[in-house]
Protein backbone atom coordinates (compact mmCIF):
# COMPACT_ATOMS: atom_id res chain seq x y z
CA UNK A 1 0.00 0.00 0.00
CA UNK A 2 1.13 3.63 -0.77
CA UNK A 3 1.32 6.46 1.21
CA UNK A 4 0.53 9.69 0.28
CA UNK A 5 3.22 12.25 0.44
CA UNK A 6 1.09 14.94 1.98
CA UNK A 7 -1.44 13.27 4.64
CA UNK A 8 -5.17 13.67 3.62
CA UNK A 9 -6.30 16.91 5.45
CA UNK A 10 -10.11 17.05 5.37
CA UNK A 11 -10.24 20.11 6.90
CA UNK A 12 -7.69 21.83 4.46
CA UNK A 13 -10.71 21.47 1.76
CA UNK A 14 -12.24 24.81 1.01
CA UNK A 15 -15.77 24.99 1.48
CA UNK A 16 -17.89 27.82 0.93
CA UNK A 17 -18.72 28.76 4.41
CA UNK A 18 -14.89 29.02 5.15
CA UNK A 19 -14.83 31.64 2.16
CA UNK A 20 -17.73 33.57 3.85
CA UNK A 21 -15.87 33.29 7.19
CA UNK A 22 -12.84 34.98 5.57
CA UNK A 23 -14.39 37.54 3.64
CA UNK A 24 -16.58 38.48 7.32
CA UNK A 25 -12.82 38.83 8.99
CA UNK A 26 -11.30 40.94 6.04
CA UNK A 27 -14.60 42.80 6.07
CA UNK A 28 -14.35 43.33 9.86
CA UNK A 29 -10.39 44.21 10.00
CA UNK A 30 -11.06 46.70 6.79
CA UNK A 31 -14.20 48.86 8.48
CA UNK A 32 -12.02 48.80 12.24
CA UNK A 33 -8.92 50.73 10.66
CA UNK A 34 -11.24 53.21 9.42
CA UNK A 35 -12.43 53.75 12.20
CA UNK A 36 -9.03 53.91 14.45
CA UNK A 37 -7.16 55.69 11.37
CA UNK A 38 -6.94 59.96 12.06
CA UNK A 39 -9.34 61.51 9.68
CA UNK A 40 -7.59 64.52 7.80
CA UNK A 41 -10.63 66.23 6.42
CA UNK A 42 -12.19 66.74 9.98
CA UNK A 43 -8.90 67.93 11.25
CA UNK A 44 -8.62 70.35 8.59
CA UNK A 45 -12.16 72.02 9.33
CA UNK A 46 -11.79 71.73 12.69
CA UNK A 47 -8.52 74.52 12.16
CA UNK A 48 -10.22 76.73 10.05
CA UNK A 49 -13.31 76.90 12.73
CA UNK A 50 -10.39 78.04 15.25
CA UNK A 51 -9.78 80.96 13.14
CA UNK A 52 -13.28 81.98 12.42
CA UNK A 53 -14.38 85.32 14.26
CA UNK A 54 -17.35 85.18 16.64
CA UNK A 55 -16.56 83.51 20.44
CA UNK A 56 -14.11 82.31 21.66
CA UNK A 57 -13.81 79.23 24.21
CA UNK A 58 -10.88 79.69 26.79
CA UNK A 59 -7.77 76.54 25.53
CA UNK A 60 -7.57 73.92 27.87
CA UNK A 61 -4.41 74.96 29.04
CA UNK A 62 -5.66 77.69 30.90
CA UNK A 63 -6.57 77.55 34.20
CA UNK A 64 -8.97 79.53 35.72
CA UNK A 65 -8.05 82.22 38.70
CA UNK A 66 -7.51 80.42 41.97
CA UNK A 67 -9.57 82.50 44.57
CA UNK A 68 -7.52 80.92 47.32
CA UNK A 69 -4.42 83.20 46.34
CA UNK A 70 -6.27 86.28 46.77
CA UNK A 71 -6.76 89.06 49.07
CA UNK A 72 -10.72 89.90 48.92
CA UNK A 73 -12.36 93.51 49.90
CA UNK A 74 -13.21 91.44 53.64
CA UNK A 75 -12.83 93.27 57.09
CA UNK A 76 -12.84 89.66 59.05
CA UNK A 77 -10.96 91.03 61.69
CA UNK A 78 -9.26 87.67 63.83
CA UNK A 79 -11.11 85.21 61.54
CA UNK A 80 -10.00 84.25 58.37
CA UNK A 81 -11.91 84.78 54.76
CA UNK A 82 -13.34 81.43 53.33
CA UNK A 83 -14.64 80.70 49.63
CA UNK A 84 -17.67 78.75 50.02
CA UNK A 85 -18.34 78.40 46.23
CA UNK A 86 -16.58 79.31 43.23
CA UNK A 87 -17.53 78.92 39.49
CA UNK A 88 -15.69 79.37 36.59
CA UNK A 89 -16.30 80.52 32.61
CA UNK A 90 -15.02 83.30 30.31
CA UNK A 91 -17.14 86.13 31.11
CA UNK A 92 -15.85 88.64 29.03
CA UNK A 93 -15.29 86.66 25.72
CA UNK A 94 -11.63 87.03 25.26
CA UNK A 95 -10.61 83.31 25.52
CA UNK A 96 -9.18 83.70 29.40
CA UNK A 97 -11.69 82.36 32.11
CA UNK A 98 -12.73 84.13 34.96
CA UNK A 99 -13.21 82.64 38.68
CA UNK A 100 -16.44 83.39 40.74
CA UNK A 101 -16.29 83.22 44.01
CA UNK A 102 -19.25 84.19 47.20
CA UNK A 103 -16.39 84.75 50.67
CA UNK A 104 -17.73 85.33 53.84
CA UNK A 105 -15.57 85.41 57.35
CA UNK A 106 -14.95 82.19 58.69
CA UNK A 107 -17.11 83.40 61.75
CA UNK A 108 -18.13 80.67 64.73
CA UNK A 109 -21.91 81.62 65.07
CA UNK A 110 -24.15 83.33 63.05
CA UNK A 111 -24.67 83.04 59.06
CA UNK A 112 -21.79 85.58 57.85
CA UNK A 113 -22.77 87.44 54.70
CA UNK A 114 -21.08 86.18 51.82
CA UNK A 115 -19.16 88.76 49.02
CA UNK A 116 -19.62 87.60 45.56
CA UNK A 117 -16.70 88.79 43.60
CA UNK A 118 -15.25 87.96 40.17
CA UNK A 119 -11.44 87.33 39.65
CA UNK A 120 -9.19 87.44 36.90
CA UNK A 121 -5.63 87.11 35.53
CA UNK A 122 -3.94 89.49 33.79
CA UNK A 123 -2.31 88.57 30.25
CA UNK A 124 1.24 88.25 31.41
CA UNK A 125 -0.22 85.32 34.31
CA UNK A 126 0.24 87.70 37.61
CA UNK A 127 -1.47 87.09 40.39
CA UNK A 128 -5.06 86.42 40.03
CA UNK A 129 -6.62 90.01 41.09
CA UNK A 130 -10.69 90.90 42.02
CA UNK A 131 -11.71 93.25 39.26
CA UNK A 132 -15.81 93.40 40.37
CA UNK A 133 -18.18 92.82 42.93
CA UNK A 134 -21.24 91.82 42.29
CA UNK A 135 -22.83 91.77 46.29
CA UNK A 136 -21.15 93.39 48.96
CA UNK A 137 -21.54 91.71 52.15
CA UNK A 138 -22.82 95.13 53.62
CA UNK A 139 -25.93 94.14 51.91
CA UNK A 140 -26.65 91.00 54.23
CA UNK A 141 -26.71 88.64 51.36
CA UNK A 142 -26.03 84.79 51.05
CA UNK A 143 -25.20 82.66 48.50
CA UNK A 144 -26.71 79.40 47.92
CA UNK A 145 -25.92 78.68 44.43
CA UNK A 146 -23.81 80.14 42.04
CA UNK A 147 -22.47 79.23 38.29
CA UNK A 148 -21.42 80.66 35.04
CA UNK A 149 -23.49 79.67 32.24
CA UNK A 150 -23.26 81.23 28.53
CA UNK A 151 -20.47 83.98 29.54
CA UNK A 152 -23.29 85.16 32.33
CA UNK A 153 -23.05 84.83 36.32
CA UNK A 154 -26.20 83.07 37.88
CA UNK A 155 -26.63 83.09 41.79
CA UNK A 156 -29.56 82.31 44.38
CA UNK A 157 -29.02 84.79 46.94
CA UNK A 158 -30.62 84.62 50.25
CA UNK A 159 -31.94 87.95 51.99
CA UNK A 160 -34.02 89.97 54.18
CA UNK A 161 -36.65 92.15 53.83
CA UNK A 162 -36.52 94.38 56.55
CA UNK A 163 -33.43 95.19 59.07
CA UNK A 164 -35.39 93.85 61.95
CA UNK A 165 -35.37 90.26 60.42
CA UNK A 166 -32.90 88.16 62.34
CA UNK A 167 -29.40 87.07 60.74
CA UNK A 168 -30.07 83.62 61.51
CA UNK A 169 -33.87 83.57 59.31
CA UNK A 170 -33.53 85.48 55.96
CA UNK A 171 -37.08 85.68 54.21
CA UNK A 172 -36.46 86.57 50.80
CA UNK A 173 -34.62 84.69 47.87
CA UNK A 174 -33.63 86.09 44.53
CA UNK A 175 -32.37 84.15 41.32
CA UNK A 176 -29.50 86.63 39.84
CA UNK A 177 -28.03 87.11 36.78
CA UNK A 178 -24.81 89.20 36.02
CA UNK A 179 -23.20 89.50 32.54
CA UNK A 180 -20.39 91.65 31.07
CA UNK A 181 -21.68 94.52 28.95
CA UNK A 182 -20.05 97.78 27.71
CA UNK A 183 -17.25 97.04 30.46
CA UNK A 184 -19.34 96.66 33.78
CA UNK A 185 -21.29 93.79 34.98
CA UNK A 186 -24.79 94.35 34.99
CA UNK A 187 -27.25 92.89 36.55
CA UNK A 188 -31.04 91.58 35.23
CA UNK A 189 -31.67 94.39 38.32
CA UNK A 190 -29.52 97.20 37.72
CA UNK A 191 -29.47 98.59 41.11
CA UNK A 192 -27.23 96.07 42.19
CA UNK A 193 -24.62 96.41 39.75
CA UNK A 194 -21.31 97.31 41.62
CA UNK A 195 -18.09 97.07 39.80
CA UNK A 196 -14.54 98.10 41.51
């Protein structure tokens, strides 16, 4: 009896579902490094949107104002100043962001007003600097929220409605809004617009 040179390999036939198998794989590998593989036409718009006029988003790289390295408008006398919230965004649509920040005095009892102030950085990176309040903590306010949404300020503000209401109960609430127009922030009610 003779032997075959090559062994019989019955799985070495081609059938048809091992071309369909193979043309699924090459299909699969083909449509995967499209996907993974940089596309230069997207890159290429995405550069000419950067240079389009209109606003600007701040670049990743920089970092908003750190409130924590400045000295606010505070008289806390032998208590310290303490952000309580802080919120950040580009308020002024030149590409920089701008910190928030609502500071009262660290004080032991009581509910300190809060100062809501808005800090920025100067173009050669000096130390972050408050350019504008928007409450003064003469006016017995506190803050409860407070973001920056769309290039605007928003706060809840806590209050009173008479001097005779007590520190520890304030009675009236107002939702804020503060944005940056013709070089002041104004208010949605102007009479409590303050800028420094």
């Amino acid at each position: 009896m003779q032997h075959p040179a090559v062994p019989d390999l019955s799985h070495t036939h081609t059938r048809p579902i091992h071309w369909v198998a193979t043309a699924t794989a090459v299909a699969g590998v083909v449509a995967l490094s499209s996907v993974l593989q940089p596309d230069a036409a997207t890159a290429a718009q995405s550069a000419d949107k950067a240079a389009a006029p209109g606003p600007r988003s701040a670049p990743a790289h920089i970092a908003p104002p750190d409130p924590a390295t400045v000295a606010f408008p505070l008289e806390c006398g032998p208590v310290k100043a303490l952000v309580h919230k802080k919120a950040s965004g580009d308020l002024d649509g030149d590409g920089r962001p701008e910190t928030v920040a609502a500071v009262h005095c660290d004080a032991p009892m009581g509910t300190p007003p809060d100062g809501v102030y808005v800090i920025t950085r100067s173009t050669d990176g000096a130390k972050p600097r408050v350019v504008a309040t928007l409450v003064d903590p003469k006016d017995r306010r506190t803050a409860t929220e407070l973001s920056v949404r769309d290039g605007a300020v928003h706060a809840t503000l806590l209050g009173y409605s008479t001097a005779d209401v007590p520190s520890c109960c304030p009675d009236v609430t107002d939702d804020v809004k503060w944005q940056w127009k013709n070089g002041a922030f104004v208010s949605d009610t102007p009479a409590q617009a303050r800028t420094v």
